[in-house]
Protein backbone atom coordinates (compact mmCIF):
# COMPACT_ATOMS: atom_id res chain seq x y z
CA UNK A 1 1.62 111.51 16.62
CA UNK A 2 5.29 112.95 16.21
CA UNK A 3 4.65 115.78 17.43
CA UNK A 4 3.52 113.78 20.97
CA UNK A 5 6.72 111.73 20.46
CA UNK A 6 8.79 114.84 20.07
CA UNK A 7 7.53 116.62 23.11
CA UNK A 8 7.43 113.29 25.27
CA UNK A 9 10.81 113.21 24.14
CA UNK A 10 11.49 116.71 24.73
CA UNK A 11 10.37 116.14 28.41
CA UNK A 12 11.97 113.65 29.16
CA UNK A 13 15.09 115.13 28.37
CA UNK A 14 14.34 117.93 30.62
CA UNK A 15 13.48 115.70 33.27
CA UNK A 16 16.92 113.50 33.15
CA UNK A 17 19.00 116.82 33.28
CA UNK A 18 17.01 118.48 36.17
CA UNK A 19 16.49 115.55 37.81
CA UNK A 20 20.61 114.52 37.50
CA UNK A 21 21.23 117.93 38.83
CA UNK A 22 19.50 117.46 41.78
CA UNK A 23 20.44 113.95 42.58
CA UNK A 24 24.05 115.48 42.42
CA UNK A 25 23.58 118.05 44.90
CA UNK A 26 21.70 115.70 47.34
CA UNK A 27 25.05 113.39 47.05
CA UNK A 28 27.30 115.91 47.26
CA UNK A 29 25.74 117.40 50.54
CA UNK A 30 25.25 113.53 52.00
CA UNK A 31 29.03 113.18 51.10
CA UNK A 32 29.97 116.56 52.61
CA UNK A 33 27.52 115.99 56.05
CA UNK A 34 29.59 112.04 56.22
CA UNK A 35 33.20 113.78 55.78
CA UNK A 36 31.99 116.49 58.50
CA UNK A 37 31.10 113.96 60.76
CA UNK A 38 33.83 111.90 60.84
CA UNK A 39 36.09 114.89 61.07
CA UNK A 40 34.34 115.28 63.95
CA UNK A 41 34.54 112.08 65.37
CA UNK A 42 38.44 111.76 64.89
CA UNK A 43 39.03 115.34 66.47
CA UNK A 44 37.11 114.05 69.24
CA UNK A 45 38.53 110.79 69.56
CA UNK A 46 42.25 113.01 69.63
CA UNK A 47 41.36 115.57 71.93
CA UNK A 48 40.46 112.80 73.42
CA UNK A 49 43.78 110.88 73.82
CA UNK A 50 45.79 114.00 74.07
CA UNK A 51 43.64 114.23 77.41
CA UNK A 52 44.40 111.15 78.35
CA UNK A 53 48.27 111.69 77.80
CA UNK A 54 48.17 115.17 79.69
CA UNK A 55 45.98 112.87 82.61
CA UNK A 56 48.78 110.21 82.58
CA UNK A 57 51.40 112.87 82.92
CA UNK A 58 50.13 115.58 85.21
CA UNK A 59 49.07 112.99 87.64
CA UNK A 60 52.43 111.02 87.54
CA UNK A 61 50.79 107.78 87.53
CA UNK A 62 52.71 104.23 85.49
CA UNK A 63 51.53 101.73 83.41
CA UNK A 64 54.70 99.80 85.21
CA UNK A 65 53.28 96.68 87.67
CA UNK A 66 56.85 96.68 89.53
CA UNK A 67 56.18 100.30 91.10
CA UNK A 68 52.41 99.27 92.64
């Protein structure tokens, strides 16, 4: 009856470390897929704006009501 105890035991250690090792590389890839994407989104959203700027200035328009 140990000996079942032992290698229940045994197992189960086995199991924890395995299974901790591979719930640490599934978070560490969800964490590095969520910091990719918002890198991606706030390039994006400043290409964006710097467009915007270059739009603004290039085509000479104001934001100034008196000149309309």
């Amino acid at each position: 009856m140990e000996r079942l105890r032992a290698v229940g035991g045994g197992l189960a250690v086995v199991a924890a470390v395995f299974g901790g090792v591979v719930v640490l590389r599934v978070v560490s890839r969800f964490l590095r897929a969520v910091v990719w994407f918002a890198e991606t989104v706030a390039t994006l959203a400043f290409a964006l704006l710097l467009g915007y700027l270059a739009y603004r200035v290039l085509w000479g328009e104001s934001d100034d009501p008196r000149r309309h």
